[in-house]
PDB file of N, CA and C in Angstrom:
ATOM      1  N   UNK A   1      -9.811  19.538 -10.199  1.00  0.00           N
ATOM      2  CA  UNK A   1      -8.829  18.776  -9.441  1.00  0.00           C
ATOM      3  C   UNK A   1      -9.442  17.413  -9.123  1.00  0.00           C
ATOM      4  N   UNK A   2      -9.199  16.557  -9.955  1.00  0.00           N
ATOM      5  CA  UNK A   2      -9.520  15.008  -9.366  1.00  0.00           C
ATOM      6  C   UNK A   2      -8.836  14.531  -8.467  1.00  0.00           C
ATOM      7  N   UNK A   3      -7.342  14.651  -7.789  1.00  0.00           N
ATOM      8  CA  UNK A   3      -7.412  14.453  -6.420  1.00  0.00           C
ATOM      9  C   UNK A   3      -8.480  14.280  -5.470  1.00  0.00           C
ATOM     10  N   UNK A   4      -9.687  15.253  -5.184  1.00  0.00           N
ATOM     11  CA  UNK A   4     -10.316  15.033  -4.379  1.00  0.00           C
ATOM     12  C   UNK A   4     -11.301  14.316  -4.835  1.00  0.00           C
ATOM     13  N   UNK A   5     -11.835  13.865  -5.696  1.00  0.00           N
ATOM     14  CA  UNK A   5     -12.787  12.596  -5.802  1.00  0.00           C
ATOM     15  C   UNK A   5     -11.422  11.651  -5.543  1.00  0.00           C
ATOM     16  N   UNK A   6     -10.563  11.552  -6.176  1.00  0.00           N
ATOM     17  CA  UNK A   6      -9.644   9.977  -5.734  1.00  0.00           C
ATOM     18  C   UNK A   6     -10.034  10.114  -4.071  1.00  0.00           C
ATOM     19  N   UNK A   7      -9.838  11.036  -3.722  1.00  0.00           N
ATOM     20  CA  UNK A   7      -9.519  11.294  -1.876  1.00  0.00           C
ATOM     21  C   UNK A   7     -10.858  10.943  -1.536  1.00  0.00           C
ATOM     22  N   UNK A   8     -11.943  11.579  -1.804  1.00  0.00           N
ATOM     23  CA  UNK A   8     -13.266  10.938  -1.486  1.00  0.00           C
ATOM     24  C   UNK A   8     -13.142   9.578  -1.255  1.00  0.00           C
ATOM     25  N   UNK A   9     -12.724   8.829  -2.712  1.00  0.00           N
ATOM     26  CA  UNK A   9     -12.800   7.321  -2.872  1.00  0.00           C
ATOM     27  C   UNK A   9     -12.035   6.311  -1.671  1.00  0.00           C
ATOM     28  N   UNK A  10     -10.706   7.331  -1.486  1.00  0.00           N
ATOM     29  CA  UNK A  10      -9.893   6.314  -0.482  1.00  0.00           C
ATOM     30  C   UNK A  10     -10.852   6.167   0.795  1.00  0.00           C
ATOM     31  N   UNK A  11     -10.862   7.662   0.946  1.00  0.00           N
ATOM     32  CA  UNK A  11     -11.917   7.370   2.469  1.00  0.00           C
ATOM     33  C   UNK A  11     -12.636   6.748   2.379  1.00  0.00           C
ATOM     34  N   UNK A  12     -13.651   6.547   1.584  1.00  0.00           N
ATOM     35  CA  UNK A  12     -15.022   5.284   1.822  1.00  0.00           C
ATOM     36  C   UNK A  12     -14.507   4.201   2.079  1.00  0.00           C
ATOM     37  N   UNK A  13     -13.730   3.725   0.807  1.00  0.00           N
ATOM     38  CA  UNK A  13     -13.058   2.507   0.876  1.00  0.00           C
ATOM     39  C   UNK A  13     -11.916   1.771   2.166  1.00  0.00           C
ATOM     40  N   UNK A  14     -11.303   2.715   2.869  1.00  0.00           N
ATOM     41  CA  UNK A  14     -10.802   2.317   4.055  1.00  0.00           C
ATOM     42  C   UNK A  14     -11.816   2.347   5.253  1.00  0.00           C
ATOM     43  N   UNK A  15     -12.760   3.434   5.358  1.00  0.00           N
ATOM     44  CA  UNK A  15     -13.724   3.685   6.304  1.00  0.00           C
ATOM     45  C   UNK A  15     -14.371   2.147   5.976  1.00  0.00           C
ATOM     46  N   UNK A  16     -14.934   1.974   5.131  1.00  0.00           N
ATOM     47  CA  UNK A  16     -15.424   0.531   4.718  1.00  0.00           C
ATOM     48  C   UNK A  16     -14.992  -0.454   5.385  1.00  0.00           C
ATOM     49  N   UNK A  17     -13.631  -0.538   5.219  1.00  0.00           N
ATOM     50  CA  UNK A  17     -13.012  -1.960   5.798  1.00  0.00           C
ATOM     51  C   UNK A  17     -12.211  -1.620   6.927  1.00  0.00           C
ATOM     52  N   UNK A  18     -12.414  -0.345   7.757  1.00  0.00           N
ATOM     53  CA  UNK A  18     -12.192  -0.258   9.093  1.00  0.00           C
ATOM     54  C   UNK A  18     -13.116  -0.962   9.846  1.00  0.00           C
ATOM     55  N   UNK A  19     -14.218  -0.700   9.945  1.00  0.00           N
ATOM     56  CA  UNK A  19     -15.305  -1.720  10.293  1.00  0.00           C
ATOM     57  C   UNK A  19     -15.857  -1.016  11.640  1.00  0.00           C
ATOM     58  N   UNK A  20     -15.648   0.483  11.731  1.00  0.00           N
ATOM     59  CA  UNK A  20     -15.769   1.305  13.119  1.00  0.00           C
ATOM     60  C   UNK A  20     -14.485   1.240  13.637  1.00  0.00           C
ATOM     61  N   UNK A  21     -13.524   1.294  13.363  1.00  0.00           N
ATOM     62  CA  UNK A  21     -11.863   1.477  14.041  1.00  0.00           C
ATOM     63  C   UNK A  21     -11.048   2.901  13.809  1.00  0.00           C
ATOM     64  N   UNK A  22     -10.732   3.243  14.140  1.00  0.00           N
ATOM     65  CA  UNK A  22     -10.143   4.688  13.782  1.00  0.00           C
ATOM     66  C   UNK A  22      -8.704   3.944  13.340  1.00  0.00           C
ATOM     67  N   UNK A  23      -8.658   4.769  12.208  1.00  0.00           N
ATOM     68  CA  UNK A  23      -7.447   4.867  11.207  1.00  0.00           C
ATOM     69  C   UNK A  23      -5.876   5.576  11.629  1.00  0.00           C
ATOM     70  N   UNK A  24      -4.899   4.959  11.882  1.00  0.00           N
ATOM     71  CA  UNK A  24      -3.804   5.781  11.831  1.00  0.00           C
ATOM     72  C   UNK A  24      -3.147   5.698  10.693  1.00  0.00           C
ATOM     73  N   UNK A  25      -3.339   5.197   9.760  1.00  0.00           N
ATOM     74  CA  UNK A  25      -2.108   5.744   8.675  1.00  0.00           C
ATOM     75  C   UNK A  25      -2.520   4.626   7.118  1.00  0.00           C
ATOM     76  N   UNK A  26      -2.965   5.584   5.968  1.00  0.00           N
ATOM     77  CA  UNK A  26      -2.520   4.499   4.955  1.00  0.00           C
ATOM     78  C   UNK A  26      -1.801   4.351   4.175  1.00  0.00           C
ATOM     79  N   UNK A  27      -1.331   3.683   3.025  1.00  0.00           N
ATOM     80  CA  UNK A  27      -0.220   3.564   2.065  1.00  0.00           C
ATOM     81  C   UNK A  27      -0.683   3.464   0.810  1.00  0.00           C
ATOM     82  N   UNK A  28      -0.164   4.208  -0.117  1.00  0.00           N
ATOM     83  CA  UNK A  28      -0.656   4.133  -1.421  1.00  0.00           C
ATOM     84  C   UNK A  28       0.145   3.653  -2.507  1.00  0.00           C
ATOM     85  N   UNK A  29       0.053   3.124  -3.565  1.00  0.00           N
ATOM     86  CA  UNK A  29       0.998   3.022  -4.355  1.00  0.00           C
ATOM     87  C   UNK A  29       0.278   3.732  -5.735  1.00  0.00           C
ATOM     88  N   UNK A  30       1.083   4.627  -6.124  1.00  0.00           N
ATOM     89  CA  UNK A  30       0.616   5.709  -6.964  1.00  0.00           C
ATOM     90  C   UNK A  30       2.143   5.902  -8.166  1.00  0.00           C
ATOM     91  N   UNK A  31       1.173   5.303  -9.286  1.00  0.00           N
ATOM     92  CA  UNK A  31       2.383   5.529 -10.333  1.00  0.00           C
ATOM     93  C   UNK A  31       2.865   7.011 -11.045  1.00  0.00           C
ATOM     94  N   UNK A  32       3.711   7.552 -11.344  1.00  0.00           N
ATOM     95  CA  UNK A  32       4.175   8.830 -11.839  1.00  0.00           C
ATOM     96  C   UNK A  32       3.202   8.386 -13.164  1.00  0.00           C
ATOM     97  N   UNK A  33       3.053   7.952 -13.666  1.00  0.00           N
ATOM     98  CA  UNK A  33       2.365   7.937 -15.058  1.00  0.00           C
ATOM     99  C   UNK A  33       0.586   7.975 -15.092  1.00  0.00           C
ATOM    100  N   UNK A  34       0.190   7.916 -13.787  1.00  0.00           N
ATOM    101  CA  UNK A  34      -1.191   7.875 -13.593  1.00  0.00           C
ATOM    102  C   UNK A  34      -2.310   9.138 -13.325  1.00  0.00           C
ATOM    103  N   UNK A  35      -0.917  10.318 -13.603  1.00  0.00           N
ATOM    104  CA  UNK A  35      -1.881  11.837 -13.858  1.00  0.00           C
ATOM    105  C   UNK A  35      -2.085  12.294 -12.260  1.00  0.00           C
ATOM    106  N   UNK A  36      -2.081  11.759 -11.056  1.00  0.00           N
ATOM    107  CA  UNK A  36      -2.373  11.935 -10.374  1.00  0.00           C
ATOM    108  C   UNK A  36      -0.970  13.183  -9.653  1.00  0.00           C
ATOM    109  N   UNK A  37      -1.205  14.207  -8.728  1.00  0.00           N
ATOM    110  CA  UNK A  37      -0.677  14.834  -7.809  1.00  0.00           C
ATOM    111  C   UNK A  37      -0.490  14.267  -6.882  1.00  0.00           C
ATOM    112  N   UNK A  38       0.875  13.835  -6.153  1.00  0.00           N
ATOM    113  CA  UNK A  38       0.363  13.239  -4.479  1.00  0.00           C
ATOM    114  C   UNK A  38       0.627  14.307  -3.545  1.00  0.00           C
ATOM    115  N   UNK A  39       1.303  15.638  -3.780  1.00  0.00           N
ATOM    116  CA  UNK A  39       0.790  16.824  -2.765  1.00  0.00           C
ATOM    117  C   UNK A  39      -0.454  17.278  -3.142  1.00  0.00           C
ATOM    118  N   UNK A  40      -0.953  17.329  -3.941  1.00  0.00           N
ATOM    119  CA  UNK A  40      -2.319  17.462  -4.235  1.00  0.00           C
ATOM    120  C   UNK A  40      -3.577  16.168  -3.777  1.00  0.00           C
ATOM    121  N   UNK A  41      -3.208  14.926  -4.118  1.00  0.00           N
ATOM    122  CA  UNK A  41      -3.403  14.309  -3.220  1.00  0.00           C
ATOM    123  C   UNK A  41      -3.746  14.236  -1.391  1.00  0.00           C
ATOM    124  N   UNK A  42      -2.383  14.487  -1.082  1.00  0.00           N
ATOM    125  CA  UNK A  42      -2.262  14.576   0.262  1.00  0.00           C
ATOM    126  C   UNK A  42      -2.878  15.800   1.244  1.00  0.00           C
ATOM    127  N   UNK A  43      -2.671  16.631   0.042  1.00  0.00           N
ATOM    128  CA  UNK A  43      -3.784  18.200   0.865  1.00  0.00           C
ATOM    129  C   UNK A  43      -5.135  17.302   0.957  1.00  0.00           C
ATOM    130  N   UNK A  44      -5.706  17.112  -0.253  1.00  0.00           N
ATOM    131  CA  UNK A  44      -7.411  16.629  -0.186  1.00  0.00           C
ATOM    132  C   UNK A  44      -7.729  15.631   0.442  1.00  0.00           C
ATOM    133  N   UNK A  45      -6.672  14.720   1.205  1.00  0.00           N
ATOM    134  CA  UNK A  45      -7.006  13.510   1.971  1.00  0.00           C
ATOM    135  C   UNK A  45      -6.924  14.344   3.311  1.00  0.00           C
ATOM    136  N   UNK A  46      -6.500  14.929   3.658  1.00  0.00           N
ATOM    137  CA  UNK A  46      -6.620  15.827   5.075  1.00  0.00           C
ATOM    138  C   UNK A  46      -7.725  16.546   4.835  1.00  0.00           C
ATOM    139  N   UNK A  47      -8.480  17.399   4.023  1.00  0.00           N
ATOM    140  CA  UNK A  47      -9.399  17.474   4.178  1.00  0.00           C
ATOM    141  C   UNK A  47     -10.117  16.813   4.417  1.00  0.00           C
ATOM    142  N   UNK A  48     -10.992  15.909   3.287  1.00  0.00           N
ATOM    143  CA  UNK A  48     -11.608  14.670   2.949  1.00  0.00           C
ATOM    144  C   UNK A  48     -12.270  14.508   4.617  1.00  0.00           C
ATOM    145  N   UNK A  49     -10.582  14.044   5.108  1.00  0.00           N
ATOM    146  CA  UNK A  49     -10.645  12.938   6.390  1.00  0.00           C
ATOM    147  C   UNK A  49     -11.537  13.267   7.361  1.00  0.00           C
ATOM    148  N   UNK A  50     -11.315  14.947   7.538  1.00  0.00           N
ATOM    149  CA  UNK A  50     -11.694  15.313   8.658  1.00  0.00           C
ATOM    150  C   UNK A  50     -13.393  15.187   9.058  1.00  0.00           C
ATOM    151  N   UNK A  51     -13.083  14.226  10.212  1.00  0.00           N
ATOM    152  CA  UNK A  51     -14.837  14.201  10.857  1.00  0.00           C
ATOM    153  C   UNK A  51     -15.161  12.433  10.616  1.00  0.00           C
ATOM    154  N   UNK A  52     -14.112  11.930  10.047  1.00  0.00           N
ATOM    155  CA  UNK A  52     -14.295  10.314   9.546  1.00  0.00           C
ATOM    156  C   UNK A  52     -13.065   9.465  10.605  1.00  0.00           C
ATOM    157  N   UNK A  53     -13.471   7.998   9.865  1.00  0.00           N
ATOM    158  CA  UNK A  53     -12.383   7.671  11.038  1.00  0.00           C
ATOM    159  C   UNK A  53     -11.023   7.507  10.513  1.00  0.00           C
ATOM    160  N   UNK A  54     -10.725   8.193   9.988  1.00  0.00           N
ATOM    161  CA  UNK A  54      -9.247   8.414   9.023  1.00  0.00           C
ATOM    162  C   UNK A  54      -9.029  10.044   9.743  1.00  0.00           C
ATOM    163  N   UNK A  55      -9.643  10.394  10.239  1.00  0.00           N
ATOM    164  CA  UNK A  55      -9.357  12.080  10.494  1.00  0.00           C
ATOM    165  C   UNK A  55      -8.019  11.853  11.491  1.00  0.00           C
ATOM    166  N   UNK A  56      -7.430  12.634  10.984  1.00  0.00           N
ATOM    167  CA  UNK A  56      -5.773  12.689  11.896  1.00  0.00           C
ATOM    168  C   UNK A  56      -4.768  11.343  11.316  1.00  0.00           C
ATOM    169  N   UNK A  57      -5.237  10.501   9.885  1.00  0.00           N
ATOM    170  CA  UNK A  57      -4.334   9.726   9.857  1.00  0.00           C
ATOM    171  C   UNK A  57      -3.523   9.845   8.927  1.00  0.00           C
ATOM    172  N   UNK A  58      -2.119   9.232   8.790  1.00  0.00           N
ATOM    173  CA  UNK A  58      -1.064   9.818   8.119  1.00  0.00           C
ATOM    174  C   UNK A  58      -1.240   9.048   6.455  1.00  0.00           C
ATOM    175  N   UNK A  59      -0.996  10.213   5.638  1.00  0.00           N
ATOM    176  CA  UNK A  59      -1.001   8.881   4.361  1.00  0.00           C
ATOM    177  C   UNK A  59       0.314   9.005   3.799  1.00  0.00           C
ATOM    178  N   UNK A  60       0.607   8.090   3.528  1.00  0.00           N
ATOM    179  CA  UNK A  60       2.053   7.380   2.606  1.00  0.00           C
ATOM    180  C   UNK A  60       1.846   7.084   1.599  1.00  0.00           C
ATOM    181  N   UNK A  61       2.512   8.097   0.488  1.00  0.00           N
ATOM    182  CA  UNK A  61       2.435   7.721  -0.581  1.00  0.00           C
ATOM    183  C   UNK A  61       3.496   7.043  -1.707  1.00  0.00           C
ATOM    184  N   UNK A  62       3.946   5.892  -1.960  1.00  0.00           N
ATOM    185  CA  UNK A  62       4.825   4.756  -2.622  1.00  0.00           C
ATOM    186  C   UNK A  62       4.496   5.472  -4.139  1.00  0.00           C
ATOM    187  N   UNK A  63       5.479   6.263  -4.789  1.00  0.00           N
ATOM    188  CA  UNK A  63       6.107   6.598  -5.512  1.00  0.00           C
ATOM    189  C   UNK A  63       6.510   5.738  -6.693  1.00  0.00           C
ATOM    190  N   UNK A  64       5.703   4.940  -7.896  1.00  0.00           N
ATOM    191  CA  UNK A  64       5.887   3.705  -8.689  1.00  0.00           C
ATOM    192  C   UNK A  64       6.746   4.714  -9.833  1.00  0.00           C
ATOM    193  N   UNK A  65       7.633   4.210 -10.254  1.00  0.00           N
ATOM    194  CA  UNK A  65       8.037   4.753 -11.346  1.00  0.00           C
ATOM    195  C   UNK A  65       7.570   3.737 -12.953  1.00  0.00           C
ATOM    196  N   UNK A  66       8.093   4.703 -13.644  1.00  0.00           N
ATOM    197  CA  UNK A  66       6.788   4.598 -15.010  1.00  0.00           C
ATOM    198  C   UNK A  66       7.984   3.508 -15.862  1.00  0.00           C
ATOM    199  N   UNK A  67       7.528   2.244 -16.644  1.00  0.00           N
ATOM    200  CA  UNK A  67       8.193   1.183 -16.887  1.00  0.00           C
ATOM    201  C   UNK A  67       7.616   0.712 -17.832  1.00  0.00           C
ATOM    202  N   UNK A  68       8.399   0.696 -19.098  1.00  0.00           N
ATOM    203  CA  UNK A  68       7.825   0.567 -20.827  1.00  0.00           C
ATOM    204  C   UNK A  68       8.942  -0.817 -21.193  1.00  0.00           C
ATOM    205  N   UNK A  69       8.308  -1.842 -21.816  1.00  0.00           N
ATOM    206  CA  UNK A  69       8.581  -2.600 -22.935  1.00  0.00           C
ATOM    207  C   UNK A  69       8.817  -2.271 -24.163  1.00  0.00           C
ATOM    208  N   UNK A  70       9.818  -2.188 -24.940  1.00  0.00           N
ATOM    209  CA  UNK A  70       9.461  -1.593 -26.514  1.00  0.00           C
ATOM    210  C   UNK A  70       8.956  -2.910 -27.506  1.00  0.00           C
ATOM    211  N   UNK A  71       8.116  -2.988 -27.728  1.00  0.00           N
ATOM    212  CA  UNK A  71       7.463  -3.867 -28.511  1.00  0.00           C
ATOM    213  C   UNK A  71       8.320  -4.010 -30.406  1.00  0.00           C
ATOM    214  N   UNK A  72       9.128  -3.305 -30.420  1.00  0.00           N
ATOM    215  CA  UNK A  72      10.289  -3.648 -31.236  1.00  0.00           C
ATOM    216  C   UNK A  72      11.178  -4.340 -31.112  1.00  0.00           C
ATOM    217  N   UNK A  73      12.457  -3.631 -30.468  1.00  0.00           N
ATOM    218  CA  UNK A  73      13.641  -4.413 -29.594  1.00  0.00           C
ATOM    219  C   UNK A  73      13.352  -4.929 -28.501  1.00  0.00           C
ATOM    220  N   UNK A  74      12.235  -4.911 -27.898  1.00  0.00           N
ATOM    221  CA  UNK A  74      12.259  -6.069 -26.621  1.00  0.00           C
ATOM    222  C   UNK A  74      13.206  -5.316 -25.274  1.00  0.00           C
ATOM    223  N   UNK A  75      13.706  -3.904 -25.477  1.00  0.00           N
ATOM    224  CA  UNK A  75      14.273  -3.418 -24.018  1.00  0.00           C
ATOM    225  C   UNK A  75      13.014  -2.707 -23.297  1.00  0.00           C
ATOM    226  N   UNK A  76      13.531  -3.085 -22.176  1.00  0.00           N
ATOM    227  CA  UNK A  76      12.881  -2.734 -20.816  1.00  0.00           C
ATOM    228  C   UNK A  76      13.016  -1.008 -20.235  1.00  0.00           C
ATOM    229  N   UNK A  77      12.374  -0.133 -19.989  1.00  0.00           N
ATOM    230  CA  UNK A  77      13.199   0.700 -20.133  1.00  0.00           C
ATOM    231  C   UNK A  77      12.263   2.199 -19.052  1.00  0.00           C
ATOM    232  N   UNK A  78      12.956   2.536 -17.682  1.00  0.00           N
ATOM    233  CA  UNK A  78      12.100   3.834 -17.032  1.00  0.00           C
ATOM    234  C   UNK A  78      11.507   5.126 -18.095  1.00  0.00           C
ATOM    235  N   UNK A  79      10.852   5.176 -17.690  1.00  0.00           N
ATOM    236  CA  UNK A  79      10.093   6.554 -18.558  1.00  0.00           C
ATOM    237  C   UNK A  79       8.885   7.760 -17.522  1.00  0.00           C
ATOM    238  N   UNK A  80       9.320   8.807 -17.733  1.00  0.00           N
ATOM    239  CA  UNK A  80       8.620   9.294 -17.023  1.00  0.00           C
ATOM    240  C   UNK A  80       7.493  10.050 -17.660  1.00  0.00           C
ATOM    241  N   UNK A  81       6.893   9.693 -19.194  1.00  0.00           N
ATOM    242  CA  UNK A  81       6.392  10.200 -20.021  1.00  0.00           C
ATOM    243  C   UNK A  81       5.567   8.976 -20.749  1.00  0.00           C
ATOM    244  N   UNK A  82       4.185   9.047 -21.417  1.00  0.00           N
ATOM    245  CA  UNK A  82       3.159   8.020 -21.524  1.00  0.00           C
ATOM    246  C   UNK A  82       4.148   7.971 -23.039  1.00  0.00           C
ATOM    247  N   UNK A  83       4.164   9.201 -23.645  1.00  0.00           N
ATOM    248  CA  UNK A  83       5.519   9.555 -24.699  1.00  0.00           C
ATOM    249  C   UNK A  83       6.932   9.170 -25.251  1.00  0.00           C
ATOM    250  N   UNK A  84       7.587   8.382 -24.260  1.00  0.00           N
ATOM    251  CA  UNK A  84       8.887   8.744 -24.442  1.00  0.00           C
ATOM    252  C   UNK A  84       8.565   6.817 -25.193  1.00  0.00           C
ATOM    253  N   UNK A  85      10.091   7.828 -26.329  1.00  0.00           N
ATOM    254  CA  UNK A  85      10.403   6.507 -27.445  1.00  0.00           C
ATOM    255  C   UNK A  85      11.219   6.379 -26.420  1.00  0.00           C
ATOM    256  N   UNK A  86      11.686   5.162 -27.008  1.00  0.00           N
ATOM    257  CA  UNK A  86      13.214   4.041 -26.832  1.00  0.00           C
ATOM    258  C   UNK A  86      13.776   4.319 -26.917  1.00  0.00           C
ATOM    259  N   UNK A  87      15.147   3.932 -26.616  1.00  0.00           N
ATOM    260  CA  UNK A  87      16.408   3.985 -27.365  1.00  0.00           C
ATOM    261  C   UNK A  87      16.182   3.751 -28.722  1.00  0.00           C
ATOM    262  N   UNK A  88      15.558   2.803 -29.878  1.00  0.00           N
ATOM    263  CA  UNK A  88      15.669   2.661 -30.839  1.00  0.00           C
ATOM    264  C   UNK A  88      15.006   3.160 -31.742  1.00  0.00           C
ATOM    265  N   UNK A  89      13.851   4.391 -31.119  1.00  0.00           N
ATOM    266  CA  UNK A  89      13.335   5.415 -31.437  1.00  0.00           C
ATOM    267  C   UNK A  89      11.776   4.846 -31.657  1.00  0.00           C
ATOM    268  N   UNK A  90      11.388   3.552 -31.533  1.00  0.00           N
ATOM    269  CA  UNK A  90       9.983   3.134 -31.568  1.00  0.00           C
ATOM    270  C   UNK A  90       9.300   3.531 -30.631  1.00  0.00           C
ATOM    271  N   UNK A  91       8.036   4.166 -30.898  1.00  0.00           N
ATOM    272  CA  UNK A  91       6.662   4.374 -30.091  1.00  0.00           C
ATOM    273  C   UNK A  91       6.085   3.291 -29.442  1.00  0.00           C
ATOM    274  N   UNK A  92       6.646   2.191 -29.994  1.00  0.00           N
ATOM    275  CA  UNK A  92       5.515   1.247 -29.787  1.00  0.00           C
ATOM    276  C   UNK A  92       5.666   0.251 -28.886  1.00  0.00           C
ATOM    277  N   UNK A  93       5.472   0.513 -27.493  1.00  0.00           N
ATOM    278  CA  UNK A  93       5.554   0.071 -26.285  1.00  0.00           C
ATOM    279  C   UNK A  93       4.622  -0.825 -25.286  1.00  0.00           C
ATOM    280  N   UNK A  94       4.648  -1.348 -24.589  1.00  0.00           N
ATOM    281  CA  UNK A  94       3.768  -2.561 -23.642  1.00  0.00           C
ATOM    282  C   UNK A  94       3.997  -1.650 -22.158  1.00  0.00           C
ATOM    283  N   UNK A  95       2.920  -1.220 -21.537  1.00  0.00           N
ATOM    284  CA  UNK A  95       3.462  -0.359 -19.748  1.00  0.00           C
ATOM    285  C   UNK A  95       3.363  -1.344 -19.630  1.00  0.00           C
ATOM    286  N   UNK A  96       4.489  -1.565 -18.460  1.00  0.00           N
ATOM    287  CA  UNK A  96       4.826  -2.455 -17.249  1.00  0.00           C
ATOM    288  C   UNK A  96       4.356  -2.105 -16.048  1.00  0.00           C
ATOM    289  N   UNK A  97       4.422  -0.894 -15.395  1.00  0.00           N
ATOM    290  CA  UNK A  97       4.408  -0.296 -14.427  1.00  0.00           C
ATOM    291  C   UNK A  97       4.169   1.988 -14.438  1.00  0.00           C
ATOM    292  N   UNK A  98       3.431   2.066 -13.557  1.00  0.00           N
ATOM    293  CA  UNK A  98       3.719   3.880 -13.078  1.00  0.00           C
ATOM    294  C   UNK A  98       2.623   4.277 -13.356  1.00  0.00           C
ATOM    295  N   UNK A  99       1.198   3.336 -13.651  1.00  0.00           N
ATOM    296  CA  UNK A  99      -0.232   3.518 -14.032  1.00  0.00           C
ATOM    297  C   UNK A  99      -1.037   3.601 -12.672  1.00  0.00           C
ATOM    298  N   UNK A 100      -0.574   2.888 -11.614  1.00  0.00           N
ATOM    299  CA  UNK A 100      -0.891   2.174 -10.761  1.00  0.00           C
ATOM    300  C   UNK A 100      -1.308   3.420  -9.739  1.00  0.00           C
ATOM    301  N   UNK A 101      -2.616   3.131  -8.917  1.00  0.00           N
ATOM    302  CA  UNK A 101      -3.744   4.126  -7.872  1.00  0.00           C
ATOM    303  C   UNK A 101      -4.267   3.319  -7.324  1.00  0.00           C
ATOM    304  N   UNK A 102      -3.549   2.386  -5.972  1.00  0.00           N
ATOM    305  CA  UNK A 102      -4.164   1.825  -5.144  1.00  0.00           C
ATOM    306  C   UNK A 102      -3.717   1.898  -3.839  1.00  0.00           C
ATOM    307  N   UNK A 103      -4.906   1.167  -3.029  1.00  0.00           N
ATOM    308  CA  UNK A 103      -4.651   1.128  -1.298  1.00  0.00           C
ATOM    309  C   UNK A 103      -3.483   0.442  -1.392  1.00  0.00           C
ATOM    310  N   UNK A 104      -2.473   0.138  -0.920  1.00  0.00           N
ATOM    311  CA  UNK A 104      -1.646  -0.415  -0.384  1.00  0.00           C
ATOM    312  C   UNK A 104      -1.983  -1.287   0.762  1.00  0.00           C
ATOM    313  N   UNK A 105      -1.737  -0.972   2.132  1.00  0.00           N
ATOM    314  CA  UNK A 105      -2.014  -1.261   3.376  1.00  0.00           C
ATOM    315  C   UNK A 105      -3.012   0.362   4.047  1.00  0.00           C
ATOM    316  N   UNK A 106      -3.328  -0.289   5.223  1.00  0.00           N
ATOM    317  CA  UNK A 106      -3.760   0.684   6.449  1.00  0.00           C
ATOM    318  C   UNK A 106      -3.478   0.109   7.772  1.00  0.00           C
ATOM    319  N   UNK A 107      -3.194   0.733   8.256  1.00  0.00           N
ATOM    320  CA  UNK A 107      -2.903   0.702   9.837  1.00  0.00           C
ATOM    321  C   UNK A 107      -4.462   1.339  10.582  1.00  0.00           C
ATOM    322  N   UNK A 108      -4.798   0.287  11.336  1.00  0.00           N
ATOM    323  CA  UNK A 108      -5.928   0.491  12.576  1.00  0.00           C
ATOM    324  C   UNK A 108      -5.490   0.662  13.819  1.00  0.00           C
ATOM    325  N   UNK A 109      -6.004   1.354  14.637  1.00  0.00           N
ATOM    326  CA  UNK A 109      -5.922   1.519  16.047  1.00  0.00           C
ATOM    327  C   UNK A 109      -6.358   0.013  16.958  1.00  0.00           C
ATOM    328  N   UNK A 110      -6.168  -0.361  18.031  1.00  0.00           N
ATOM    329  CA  UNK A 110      -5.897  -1.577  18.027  1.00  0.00           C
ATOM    330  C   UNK A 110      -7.498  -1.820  18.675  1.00  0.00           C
ATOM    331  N   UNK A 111      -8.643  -2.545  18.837  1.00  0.00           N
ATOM    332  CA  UNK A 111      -9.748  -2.700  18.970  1.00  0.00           C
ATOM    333  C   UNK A 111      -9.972  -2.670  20.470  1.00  0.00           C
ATOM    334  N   UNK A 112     -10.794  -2.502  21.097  1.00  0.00           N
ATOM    335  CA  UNK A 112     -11.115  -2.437  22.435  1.00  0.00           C
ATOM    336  C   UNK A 112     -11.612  -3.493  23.104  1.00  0.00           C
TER     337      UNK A 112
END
């Protein structure tokens, strides 16, 4: 399950740029085409969290849908498959979008 190394990764990386602040909530933007689980995800970031300063914070996960060029006809076109032809039946595509595994934002608790 690579979820939990991704989940490892978020935590450092927000713990990082919390700077000693406790975490309420982050946002992810996570493409359908990037292999990733986000209930699988979201279990291993509650683990992960616990005992850090993300422990108890909510994560949001932004849902990218998967977005192909056909490098034939030139249409634009959703796909929920690294796979799926065109309409004009060509393979041979440019991703636009639904690859995507990043922080978004985070929300901090407000400093003392």
């Amino acid at each position: 399950m690579h979820e939990l190394g991704i989940s490892r990764n978020i935590v450092t990386i927000v713990e990082e740029a919390a700077r000693g602040r406790r975490v309420k909530r982050v946002t992810l933007d996570v493409g359908r085409l990037a292999g990733v689980m986000p209930d699988a995800l979201t279990f291993c970031f509650d683990v992960v969290s616990r005992g850090t300063l993300l422990d108890g914070a909510r994560l949001d996960i932004n849902n990218i849908a998967g977005r192909w060029r056909c490098l034939d006809c030139g249409v634009e076109f959703e796909t929920a498959s690294l796979y799926q032809p065109c309409a004009c039946g060509s393979r041979r595509g440019q991703r636009l979008a639904g690859e995507e595994l990043k922080i978004k934002t985070m929300e901090l608790e407000e400093a003392d």
